[in-house]
Protein backbone atom coordinates (compact mmCIF):
# COMPACT_ATOMS: atom_id res chain seq x y z
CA UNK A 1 -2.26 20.74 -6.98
CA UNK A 2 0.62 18.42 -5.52
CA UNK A 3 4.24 18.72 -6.16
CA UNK A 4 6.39 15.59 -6.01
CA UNK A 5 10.28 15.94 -5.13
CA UNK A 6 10.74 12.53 -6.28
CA UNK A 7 11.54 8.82 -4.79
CA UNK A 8 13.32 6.02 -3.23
CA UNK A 9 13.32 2.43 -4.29
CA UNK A 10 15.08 -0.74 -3.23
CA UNK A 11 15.43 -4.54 -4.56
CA UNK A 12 16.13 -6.84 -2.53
CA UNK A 13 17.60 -10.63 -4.13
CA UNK A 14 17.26 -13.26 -1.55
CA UNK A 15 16.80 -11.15 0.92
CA UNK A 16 19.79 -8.81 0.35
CA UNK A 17 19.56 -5.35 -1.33
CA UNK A 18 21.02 -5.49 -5.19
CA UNK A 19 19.83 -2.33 -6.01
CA UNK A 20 19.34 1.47 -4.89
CA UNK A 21 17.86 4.35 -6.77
CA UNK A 22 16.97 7.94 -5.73
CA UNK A 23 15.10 10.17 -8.11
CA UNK A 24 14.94 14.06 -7.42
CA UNK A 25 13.51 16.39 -9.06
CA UNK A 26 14.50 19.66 -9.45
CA UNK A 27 12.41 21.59 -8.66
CA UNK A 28 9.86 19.63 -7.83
CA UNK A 29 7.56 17.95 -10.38
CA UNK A 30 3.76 19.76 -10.18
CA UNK A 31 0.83 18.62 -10.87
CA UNK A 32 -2.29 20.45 -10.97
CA UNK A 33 -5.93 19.65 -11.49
CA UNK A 34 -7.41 23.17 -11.31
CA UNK A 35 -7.68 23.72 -14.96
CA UNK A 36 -10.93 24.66 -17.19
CA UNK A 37 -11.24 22.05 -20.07
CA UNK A 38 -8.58 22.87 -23.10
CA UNK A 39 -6.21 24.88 -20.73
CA UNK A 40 -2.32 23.86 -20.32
CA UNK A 41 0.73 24.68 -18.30
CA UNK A 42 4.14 23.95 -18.91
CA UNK A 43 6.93 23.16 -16.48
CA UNK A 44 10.92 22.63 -16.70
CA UNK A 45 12.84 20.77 -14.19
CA UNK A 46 15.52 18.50 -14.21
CA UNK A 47 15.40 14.76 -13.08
CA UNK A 48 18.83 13.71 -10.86
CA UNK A 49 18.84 10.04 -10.60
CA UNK A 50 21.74 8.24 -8.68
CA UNK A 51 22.15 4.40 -8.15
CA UNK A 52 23.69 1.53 -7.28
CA UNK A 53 23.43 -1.66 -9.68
CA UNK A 54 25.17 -4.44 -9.12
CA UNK A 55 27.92 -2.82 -7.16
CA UNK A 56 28.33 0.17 -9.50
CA UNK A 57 27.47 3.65 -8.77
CA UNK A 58 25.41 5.50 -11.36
CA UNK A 59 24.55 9.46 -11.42
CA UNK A 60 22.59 11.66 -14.30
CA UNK A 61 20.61 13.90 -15.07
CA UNK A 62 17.58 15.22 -17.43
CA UNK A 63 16.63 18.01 -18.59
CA UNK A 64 13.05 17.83 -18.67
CA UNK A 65 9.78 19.89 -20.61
CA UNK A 66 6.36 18.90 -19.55
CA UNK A 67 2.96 20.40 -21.24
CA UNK A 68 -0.32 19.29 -19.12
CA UNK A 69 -3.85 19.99 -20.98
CA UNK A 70 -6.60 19.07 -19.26
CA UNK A 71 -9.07 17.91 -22.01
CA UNK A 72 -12.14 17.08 -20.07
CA UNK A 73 -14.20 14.47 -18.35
CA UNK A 74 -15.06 11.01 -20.29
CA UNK A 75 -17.38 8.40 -19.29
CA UNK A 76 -14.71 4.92 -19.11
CA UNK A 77 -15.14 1.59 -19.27
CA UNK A 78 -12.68 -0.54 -16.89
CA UNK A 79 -12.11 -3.82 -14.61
CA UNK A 80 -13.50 -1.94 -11.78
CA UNK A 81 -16.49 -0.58 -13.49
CA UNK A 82 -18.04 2.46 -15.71
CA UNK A 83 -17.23 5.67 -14.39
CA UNK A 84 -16.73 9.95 -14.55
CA UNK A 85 -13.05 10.40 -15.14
CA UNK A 86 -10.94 13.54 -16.29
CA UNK A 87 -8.99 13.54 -18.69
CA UNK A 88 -5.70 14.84 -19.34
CA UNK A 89 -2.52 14.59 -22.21
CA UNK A 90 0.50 15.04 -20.79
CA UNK A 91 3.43 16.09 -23.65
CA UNK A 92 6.97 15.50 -22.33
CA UNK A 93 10.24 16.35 -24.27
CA UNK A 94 13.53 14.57 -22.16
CA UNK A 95 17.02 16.08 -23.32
CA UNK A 96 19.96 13.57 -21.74
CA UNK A 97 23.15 13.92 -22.90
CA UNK A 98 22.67 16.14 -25.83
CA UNK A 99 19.59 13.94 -27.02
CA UNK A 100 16.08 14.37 -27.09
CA UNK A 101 12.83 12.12 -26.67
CA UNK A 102 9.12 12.97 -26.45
CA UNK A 103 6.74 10.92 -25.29
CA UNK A 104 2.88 11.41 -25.10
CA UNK A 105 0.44 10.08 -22.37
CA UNK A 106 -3.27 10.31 -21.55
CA UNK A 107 -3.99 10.21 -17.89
CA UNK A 108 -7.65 9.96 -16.50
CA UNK A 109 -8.84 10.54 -12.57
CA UNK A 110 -11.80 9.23 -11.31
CA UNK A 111 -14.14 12.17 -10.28
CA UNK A 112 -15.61 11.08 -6.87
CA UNK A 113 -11.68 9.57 -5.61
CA UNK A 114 -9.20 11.64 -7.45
CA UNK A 115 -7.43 8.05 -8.21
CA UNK A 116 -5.97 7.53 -11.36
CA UNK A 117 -7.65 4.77 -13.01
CA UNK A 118 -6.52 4.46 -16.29
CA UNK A 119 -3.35 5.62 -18.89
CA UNK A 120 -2.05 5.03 -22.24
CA UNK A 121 0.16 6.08 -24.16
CA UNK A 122 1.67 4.85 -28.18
CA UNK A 123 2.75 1.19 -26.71
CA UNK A 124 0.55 -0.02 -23.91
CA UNK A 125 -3.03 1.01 -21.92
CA UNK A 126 -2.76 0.09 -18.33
CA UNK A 127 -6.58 0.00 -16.39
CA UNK A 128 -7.77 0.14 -12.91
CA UNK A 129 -8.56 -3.61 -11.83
CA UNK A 130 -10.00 -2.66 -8.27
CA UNK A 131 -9.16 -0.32 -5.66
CA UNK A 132 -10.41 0.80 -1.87
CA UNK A 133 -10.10 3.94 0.00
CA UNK A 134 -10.35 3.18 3.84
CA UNK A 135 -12.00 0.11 2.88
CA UNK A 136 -14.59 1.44 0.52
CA UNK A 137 -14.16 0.20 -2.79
CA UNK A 138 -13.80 2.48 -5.52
């Protein structure tokens, strides 16, 4: 399990920052692997994001509902080679201003690194090209 509280990011243009973004998450965002194959959890929490673009300060916030099953491990075919990788669908439903979106994702993890290697989701598939852990490729 891992929780995240959220992030920092920065662009800079020519060398000088245009942008600012900080994204908590309240509480923080979990994540757990320790589930048998067909077993779910759900969790609430609300994403604050605040920002500056282009001179303008931005605020808001989500409410949002996240259902995790983990479905089981797959054999996968990427870039970086065949491999063991579980598999997981994550469900989310974001309410902002009154207004609600859900979005579906599948998420695999390689078994030996824990890495996530590939995800999709209705519009795109994004793969694992290559990766190293303390040099070791993975």
């Amino acid at each position: 399990r891992f929780t995240s509280q959220g992030g920092e990011a920065e662009t800079f243009l020519n060398g000088a920052l245009a942008n600012s973004t900080l994204l908590e998450f309240m509480p923080g965002q979990l994540t757990r692997f320790d589930l048998a194959p067909g077993q779910s959890y759900t969790q609430n929490y609300t994403a604050n994001t605040m920002g500056t673009f282009n001179g303008m300060t931005i605020s808001d916030s989500q409410a949002i509902q996240r259902t995790t099953t983990y479905i089981g491990v797959d054999k996968i075919t990427l870039p970086a080679g065949t491999r063991d990788a579980c598999k997981f669908r994550e469900v989310t439903t974001t309410t902002f201003q009154g207004f609600s979106s859900k979005d579906t994702r599948n998420l695999w993890y390689d078994v030996g690194s824990g890495i996530q290697v590939q995800e999709d989701n209705d519009s795109s598939i994004t793969k694992l090209v290559s990766g190293s852990i303390d040099g070791k490729s993975i």
